[in-house]
N, C-alpha and C. Protein backbone atom coordinates (compact mmCIF):
# COMPACT_ATOMS: atom_id res chain seq x y z
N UNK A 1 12.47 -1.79 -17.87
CA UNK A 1 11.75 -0.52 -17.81
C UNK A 1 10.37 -0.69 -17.17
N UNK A 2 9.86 -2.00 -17.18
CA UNK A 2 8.46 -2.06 -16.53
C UNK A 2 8.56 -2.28 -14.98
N UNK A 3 9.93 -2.85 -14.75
CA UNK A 3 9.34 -2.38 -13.05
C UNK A 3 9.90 -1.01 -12.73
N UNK A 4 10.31 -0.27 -13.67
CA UNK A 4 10.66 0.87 -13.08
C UNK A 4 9.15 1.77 -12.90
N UNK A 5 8.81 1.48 -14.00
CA UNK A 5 7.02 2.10 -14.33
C UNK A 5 6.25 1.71 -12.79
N UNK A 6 6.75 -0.04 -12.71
CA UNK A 6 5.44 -0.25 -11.60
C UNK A 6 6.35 0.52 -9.77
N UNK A 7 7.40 0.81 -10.04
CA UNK A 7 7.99 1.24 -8.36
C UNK A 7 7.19 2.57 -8.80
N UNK A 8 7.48 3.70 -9.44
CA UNK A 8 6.49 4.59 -10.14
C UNK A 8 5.27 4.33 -9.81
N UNK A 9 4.99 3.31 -10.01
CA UNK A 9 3.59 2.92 -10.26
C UNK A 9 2.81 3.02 -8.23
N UNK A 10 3.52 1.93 -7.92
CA UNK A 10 2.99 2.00 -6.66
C UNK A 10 3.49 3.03 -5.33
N UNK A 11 4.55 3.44 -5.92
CA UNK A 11 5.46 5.06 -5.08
C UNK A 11 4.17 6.03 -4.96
N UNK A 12 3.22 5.96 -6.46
CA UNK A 12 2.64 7.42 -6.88
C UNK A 12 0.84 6.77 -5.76
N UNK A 13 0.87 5.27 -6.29
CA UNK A 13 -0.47 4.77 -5.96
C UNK A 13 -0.52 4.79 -4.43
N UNK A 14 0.74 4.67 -3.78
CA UNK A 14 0.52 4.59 -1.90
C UNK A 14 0.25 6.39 -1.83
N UNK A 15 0.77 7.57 -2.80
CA UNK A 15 0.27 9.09 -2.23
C UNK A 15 -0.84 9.45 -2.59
N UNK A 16 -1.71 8.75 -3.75
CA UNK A 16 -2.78 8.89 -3.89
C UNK A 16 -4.14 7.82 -3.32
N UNK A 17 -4.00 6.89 -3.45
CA UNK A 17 -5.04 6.00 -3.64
C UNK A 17 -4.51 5.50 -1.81
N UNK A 18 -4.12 5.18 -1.28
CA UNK A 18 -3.93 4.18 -0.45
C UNK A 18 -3.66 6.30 0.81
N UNK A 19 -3.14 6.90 0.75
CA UNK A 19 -3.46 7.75 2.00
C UNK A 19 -4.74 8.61 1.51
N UNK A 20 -4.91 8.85 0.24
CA UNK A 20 -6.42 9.42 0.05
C UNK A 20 -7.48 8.79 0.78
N UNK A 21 -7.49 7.50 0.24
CA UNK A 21 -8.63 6.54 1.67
C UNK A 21 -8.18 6.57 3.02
N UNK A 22 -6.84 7.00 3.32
CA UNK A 22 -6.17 7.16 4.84
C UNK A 22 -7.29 8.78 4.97
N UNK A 23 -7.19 9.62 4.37
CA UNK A 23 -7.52 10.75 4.58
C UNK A 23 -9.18 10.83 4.62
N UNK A 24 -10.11 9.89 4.08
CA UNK A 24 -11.41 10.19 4.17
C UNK A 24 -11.69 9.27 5.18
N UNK A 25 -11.12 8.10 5.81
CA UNK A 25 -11.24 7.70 6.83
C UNK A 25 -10.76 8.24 8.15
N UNK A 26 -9.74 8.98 8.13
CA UNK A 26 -9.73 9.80 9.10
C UNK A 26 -11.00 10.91 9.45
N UNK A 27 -11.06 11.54 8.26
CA UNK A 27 -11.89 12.55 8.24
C UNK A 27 -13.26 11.76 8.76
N UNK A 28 -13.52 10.95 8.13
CA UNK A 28 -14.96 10.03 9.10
C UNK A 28 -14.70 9.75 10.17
N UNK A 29 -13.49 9.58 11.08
CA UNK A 29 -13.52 9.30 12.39
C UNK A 29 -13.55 7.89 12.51
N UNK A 30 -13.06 7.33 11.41
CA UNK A 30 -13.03 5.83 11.28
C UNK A 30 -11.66 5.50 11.44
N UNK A 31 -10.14 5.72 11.36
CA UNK A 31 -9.13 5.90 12.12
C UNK A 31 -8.21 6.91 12.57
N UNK A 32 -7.64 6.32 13.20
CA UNK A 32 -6.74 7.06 14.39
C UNK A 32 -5.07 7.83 13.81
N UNK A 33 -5.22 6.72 12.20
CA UNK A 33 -3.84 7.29 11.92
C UNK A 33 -4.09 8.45 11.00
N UNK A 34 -3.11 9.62 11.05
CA UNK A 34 -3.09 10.66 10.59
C UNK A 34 -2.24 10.70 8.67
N UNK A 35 -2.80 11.06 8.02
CA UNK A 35 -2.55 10.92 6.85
C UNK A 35 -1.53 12.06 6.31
N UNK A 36 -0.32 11.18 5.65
CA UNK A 36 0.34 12.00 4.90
C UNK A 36 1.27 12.74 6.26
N UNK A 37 1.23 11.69 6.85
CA UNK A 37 2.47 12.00 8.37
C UNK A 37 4.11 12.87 7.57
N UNK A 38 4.23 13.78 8.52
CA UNK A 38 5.64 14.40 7.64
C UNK A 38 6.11 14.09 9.35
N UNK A 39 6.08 12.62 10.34
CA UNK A 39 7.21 13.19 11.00
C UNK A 39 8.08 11.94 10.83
N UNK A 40 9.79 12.52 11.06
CA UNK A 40 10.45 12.24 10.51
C UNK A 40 10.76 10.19 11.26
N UNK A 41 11.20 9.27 10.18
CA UNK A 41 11.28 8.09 10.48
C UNK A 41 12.79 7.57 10.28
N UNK A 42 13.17 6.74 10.99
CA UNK A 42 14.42 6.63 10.91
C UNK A 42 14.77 5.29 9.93
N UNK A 43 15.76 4.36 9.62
CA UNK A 43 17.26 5.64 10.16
C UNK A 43 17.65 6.43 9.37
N UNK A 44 16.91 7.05 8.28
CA UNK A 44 17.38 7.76 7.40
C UNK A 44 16.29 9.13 8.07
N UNK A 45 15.40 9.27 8.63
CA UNK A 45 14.70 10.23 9.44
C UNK A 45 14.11 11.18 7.86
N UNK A 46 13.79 10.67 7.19
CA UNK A 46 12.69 11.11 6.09
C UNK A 46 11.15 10.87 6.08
N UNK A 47 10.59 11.93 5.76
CA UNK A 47 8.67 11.77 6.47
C UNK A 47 8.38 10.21 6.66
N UNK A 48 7.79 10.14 7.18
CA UNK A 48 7.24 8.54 7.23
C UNK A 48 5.73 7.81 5.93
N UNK A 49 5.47 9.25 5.53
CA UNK A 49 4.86 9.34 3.97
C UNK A 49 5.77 8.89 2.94
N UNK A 50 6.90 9.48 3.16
CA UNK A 50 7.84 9.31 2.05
C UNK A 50 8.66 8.04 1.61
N UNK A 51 8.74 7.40 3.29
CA UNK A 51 8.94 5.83 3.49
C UNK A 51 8.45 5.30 3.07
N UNK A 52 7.11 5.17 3.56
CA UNK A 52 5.84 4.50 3.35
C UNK A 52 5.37 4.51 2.14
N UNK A 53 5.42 5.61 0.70
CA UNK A 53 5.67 5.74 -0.19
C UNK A 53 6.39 5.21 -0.90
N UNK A 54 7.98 4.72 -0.63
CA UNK A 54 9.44 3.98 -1.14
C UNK A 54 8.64 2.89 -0.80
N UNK A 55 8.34 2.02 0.57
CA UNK A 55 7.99 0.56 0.01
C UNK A 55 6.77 0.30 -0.81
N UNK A 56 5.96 1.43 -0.74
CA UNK A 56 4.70 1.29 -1.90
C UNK A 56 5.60 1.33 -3.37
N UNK A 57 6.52 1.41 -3.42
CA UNK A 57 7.04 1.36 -5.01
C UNK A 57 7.55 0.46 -5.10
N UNK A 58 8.62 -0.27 -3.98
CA UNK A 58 8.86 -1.67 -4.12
C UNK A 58 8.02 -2.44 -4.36
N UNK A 59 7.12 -2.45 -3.40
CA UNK A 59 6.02 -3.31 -3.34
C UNK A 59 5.10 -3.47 -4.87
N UNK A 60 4.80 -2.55 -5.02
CA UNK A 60 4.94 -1.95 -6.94
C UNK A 60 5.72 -2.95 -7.65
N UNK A 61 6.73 -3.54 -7.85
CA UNK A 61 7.29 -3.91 -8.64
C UNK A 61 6.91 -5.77 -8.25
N UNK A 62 6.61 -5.98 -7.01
CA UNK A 62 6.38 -7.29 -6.60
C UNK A 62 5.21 -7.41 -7.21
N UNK A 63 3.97 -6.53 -6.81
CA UNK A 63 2.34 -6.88 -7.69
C UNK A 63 2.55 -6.73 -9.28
N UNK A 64 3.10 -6.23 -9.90
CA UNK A 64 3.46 -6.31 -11.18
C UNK A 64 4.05 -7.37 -11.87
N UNK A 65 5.16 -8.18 -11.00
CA UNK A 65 5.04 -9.37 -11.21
C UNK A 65 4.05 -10.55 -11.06
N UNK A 66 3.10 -10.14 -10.53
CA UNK A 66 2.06 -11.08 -10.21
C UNK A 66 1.05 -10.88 -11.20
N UNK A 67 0.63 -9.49 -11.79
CA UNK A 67 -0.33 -9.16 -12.32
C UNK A 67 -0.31 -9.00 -13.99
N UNK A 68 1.26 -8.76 -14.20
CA UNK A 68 1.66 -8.07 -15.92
C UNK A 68 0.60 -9.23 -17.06
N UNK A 69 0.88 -10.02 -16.47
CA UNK A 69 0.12 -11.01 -17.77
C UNK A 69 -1.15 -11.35 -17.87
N UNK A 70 -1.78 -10.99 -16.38
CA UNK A 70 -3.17 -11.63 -16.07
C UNK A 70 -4.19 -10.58 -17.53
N UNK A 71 -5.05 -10.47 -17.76
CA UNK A 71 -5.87 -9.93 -18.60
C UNK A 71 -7.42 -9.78 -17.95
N UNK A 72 -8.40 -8.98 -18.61
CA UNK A 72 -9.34 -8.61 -17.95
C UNK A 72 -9.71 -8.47 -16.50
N UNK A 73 -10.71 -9.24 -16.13
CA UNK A 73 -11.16 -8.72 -14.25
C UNK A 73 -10.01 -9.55 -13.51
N UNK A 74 -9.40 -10.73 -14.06
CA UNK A 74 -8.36 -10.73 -13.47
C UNK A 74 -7.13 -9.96 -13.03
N UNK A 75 -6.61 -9.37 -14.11
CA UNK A 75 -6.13 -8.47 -14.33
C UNK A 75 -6.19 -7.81 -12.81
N UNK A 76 -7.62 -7.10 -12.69
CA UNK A 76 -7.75 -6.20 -11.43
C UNK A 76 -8.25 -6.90 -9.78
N UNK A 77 -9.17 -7.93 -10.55
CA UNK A 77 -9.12 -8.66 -9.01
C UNK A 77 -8.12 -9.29 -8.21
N UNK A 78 -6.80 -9.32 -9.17
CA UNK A 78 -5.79 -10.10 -8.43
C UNK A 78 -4.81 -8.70 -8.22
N UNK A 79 -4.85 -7.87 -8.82
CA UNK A 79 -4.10 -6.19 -8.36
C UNK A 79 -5.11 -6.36 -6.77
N UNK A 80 -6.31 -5.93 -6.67
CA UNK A 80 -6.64 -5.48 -5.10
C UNK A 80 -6.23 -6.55 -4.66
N UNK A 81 -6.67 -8.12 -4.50
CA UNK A 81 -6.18 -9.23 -3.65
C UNK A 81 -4.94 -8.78 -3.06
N UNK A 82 -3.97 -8.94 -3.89
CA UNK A 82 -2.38 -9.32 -3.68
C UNK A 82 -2.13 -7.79 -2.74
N UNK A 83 -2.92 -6.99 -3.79
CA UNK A 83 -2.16 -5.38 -3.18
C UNK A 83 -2.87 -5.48 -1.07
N UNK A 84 -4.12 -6.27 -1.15
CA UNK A 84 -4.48 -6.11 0.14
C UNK A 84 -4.27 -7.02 1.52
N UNK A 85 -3.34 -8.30 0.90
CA UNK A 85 -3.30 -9.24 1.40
C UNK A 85 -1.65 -9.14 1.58
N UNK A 86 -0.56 -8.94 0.36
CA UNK A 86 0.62 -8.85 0.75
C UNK A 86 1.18 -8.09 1.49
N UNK A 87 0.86 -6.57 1.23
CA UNK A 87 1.70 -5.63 2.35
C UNK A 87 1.08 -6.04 3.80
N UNK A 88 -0.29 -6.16 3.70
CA UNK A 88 -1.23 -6.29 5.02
C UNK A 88 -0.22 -7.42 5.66
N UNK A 89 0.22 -8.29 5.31
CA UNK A 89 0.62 -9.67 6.18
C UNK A 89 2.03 -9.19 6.28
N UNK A 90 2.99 -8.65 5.36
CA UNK A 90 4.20 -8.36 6.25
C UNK A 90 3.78 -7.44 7.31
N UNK A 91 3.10 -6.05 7.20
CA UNK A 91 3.28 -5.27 8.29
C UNK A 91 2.24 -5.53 9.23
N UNK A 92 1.53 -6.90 9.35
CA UNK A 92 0.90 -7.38 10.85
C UNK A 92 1.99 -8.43 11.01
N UNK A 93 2.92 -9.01 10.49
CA UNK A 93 3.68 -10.34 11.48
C UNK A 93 5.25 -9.94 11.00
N UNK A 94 5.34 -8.82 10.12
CA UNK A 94 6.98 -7.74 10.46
C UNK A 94 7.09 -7.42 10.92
N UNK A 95 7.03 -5.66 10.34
CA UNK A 95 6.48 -4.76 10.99
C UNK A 95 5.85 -3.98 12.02
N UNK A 96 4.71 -4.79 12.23
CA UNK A 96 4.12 -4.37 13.63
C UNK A 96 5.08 -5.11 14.89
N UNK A 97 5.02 -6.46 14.80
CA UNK A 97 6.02 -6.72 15.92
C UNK A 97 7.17 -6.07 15.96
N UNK A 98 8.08 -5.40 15.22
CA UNK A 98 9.51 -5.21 15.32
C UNK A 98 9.46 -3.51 16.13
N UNK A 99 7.99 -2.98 15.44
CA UNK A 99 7.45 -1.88 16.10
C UNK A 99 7.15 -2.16 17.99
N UNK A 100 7.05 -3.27 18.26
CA UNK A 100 6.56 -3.37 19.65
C UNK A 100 5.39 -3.29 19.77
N UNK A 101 4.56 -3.39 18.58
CA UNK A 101 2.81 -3.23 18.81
C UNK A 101 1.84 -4.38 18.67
N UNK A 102 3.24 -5.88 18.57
CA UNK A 102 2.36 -7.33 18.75
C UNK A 102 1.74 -7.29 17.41
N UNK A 103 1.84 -8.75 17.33
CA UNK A 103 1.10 -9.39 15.55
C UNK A 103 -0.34 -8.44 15.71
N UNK A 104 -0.60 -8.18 14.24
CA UNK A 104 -1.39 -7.25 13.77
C UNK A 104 -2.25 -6.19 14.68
N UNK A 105 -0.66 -5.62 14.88
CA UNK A 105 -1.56 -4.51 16.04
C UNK A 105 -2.03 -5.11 17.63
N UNK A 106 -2.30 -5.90 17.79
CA UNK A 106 -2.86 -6.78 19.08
C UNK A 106 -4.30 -7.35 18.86
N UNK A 107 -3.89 -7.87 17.64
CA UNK A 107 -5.45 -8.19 16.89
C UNK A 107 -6.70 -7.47 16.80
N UNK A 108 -6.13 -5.89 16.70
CA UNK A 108 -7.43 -5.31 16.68
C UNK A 108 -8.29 -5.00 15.51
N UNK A 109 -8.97 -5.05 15.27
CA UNK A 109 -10.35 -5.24 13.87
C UNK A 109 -9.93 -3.70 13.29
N UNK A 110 -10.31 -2.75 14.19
CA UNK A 110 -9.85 -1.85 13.16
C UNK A 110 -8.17 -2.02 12.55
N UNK A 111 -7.35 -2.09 12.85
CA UNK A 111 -5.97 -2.33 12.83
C UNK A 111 -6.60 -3.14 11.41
N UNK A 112 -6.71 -4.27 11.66
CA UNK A 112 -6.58 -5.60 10.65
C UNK A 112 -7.92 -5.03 9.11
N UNK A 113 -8.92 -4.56 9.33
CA UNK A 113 -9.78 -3.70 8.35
C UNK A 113 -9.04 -2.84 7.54
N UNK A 114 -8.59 -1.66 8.44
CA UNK A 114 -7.99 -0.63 8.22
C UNK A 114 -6.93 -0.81 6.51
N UNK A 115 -6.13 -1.69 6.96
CA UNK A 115 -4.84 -2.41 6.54
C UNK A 115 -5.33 -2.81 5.04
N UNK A 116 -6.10 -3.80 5.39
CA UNK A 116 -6.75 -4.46 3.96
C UNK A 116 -7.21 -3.49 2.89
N UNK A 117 -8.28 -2.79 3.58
CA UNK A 117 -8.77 -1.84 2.93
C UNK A 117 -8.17 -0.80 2.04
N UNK A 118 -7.03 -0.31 2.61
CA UNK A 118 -5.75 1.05 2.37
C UNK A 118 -5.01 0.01 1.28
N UNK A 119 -4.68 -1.07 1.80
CA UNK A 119 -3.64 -1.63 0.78
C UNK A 119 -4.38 -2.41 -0.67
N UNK A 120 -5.79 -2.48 -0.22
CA UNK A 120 -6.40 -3.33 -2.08
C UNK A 120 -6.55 -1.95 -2.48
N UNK A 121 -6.69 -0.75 -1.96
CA UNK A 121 -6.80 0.56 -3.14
C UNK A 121 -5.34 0.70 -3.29
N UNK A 122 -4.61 1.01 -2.83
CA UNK A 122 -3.04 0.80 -3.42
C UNK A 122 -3.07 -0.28 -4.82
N UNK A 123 -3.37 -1.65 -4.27
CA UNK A 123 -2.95 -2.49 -5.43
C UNK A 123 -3.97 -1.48 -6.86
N UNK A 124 -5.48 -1.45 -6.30
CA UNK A 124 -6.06 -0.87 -7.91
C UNK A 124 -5.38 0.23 -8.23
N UNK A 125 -4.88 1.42 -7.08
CA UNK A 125 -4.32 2.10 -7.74
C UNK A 125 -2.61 1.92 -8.36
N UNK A 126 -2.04 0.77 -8.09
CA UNK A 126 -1.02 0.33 -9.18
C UNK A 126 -1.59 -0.33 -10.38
N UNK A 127 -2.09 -1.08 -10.48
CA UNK A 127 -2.81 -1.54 -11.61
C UNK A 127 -3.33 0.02 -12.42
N UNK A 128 -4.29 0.63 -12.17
CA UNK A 128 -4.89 1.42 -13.04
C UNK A 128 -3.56 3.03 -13.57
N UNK A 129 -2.55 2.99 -12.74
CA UNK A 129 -1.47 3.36 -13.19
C UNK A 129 -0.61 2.78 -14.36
N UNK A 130 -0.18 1.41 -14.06
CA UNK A 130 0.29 0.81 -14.88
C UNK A 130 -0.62 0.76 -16.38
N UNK A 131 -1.67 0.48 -16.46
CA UNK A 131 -2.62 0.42 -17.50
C UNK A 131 -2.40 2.09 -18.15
N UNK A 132 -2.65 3.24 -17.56
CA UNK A 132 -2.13 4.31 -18.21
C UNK A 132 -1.25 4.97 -18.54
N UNK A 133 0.13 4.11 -18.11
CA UNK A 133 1.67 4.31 -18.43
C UNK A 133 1.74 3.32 -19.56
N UNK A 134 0.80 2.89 -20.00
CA UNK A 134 0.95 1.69 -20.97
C UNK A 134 1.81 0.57 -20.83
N UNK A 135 1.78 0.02 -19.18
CA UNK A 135 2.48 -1.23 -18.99
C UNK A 135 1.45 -2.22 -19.03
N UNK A 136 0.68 -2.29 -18.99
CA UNK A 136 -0.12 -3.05 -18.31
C UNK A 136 -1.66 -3.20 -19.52
């Protein structure tokens, strides 16, 4: 039942916490990607929010294994680490190549910032989910 909480957990934390910072960084003119994308992704051709959402819940269940036992600031410093360092490194040396857009984007700073940044608020926002579903 607890990784069902944490796919929950990080499904809910990539629509809030991880495109909410997509959305005030856009809005600052600090990137290029558009938040809360509804166009459709294949091969199942469902929003690319909604994707992107499904592996934030997988991904959910991987930081939960990393994090369930830790206690205090550990607890949360190793939720942002993992949350900003794991997705970030599959989708600069997966992802992005399989996309055709070269390891992390073509090494560009915003690309590689961007990434980190979006994905350690994801991890706090799985962690501080889990803590109020009472997993954690």
């Amino acid at each position: 039942m607890e990784y069902v909480k944490a796919f929950i957990a990080g499904f809910v934390s990539t629509l809030v916490f991880h495109q909410g910072l997509l959305t005030l960084l856009y809005l600052a003119g600090s990137s290029p990607r558009v938040p809360y994308d509804m166009k459709p992704t294949g091969p199942l051709h469902v929003p690319a929010v909604i994707s992107l959402a499904f592996w934030g819940g997988v991904w959910g269940g991987v930081l939960w294994l990393l994090i369930a036992h830790a206690e205090g600031a550990s607890y949360w410093v190793t939720a942002i680490l993992v949350g900003a360092i794991g997705p970030s490194l599959v989708a600069w040396f997966v992802v992005m190549p399989m996309k055709g857009m070269g390891y992390a984007g073509g090494w560009d700073r915003k690309i590689i910032v961007g990434a980190l940044l979006l994905n350690a608020a994801w991890g706090f926002g799985v962690a501080l989910l889990m803590r109020v579903m009472d997993a954690g």
